[in-house]
C-alpha atoms as a PDB file:
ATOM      1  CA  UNK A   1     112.564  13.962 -29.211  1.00  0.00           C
ATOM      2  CA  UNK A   2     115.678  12.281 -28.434  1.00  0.00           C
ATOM      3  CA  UNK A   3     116.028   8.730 -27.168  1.00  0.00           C
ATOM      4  CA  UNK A   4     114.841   5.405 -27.708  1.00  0.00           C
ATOM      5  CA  UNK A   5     111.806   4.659 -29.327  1.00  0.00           C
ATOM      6  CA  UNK A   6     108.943   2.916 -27.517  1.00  0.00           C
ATOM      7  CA  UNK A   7     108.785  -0.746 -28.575  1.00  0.00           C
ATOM      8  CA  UNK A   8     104.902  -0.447 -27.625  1.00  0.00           C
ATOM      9  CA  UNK A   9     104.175   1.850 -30.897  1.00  0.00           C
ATOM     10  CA  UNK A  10     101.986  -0.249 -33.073  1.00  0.00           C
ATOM     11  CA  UNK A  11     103.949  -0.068 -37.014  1.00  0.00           C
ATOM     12  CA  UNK A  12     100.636   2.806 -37.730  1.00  0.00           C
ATOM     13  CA  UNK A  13     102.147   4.919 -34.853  1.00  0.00           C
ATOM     14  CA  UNK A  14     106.004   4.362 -35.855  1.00  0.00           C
ATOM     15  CA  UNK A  15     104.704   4.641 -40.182  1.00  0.00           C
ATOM     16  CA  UNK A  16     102.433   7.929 -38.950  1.00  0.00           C
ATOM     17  CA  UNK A  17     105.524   9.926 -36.473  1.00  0.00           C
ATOM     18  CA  UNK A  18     108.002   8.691 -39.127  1.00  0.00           C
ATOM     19  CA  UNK A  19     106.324  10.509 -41.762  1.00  0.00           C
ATOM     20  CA  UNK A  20     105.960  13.552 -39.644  1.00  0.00           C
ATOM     21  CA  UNK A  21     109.780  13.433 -38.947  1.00  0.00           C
ATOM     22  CA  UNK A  22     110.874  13.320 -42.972  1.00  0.00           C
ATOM     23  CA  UNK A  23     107.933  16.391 -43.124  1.00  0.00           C
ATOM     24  CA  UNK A  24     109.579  18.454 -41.225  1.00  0.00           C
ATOM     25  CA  UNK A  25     113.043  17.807 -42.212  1.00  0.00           C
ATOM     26  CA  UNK A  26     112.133  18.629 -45.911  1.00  0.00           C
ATOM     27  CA  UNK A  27     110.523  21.515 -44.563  1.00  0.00           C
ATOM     28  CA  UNK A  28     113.679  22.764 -43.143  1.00  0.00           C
ATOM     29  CA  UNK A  29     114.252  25.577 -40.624  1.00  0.00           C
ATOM     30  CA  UNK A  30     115.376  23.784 -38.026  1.00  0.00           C
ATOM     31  CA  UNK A  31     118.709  24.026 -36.118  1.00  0.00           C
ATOM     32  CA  UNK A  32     121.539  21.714 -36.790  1.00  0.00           C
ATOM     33  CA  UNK A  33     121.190  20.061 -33.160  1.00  0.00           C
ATOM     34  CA  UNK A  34     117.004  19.700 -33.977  1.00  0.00           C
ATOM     35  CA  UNK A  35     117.562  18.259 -37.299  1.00  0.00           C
ATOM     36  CA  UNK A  36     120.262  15.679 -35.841  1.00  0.00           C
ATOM     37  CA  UNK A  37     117.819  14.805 -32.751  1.00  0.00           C
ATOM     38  CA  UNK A  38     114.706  14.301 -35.977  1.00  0.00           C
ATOM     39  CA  UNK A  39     117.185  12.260 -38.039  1.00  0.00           C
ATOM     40  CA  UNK A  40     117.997   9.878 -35.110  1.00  0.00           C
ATOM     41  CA  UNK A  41     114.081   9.413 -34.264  1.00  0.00           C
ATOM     42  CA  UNK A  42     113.167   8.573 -37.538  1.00  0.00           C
ATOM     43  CA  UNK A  43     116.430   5.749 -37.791  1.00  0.00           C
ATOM     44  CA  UNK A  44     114.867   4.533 -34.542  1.00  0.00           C
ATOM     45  CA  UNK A  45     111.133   4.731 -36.235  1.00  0.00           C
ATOM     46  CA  UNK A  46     111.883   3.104 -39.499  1.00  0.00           C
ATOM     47  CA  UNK A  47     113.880   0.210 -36.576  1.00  0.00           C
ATOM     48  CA  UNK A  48     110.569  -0.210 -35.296  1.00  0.00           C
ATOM     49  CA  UNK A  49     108.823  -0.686 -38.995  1.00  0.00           C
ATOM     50  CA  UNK A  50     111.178  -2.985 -40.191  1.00  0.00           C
ATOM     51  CA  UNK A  51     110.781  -5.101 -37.144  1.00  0.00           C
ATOM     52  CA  UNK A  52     106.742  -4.710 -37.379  1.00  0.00           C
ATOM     53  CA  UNK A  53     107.357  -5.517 -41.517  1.00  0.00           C
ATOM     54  CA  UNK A  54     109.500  -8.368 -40.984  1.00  0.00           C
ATOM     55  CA  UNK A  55     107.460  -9.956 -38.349  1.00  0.00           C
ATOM     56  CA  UNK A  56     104.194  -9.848 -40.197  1.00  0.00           C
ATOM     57  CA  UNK A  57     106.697 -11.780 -43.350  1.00  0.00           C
ATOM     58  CA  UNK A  58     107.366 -14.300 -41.072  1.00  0.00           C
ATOM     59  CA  UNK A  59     104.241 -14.742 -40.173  1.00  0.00           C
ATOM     60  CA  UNK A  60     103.089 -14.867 -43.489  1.00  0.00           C
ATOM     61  CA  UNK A  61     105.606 -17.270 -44.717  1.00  0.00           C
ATOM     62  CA  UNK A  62     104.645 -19.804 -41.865  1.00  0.00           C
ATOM     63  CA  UNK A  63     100.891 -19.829 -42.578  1.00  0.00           C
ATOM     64  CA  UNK A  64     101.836 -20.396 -46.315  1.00  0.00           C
ATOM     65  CA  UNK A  65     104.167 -23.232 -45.297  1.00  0.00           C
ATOM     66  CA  UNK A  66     101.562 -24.470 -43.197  1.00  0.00           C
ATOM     67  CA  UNK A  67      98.947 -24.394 -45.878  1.00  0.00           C
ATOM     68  CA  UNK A  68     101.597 -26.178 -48.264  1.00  0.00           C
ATOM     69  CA  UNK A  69     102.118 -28.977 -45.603  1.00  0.00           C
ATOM     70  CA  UNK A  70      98.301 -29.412 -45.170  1.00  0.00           C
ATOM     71  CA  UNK A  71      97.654 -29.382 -48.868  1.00  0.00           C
ATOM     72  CA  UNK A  72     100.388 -31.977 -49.217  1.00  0.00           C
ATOM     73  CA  UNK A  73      98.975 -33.984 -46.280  1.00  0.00           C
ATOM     74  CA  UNK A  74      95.962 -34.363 -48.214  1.00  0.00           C
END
């Protein structure tokens, strides 16, 4: 469970293993090492949901700016 994180996984896949990763972390039971090695994949996850979060904002904020312009064009 250790390593990078696959900058393929779609925010859904990242939001859906991240969520499985805080599960079983409150659920406890796990070793020191495994709960080090879950902690690190979900910092890596929540990377790859923050990148997912603030591309979709950018997006979002040029199509609004793009709207303005054409609404001022008008």
């Amino acid at each position: 469970m250790t390593g990078k994180v696959d900058e393929a996984l779609s925010y859904e896949q990242a939001r859906d293993e991240l969520v499985e990763v805080v599960r079983r972390l409150e659920a406890g039971g796990t070793t020191l090492e495994e709960s080090l090695a879950l902690w690190e994949r979900g910092e890596e996850l929540a990377k790859v949901c923050r990148r997912w979060l603030e591309g979709a904002r950018a997006r979002l904020d040029a199509a609004l700016a793009e709207e303005a312009e054409d609404e001022d064009a008008e």
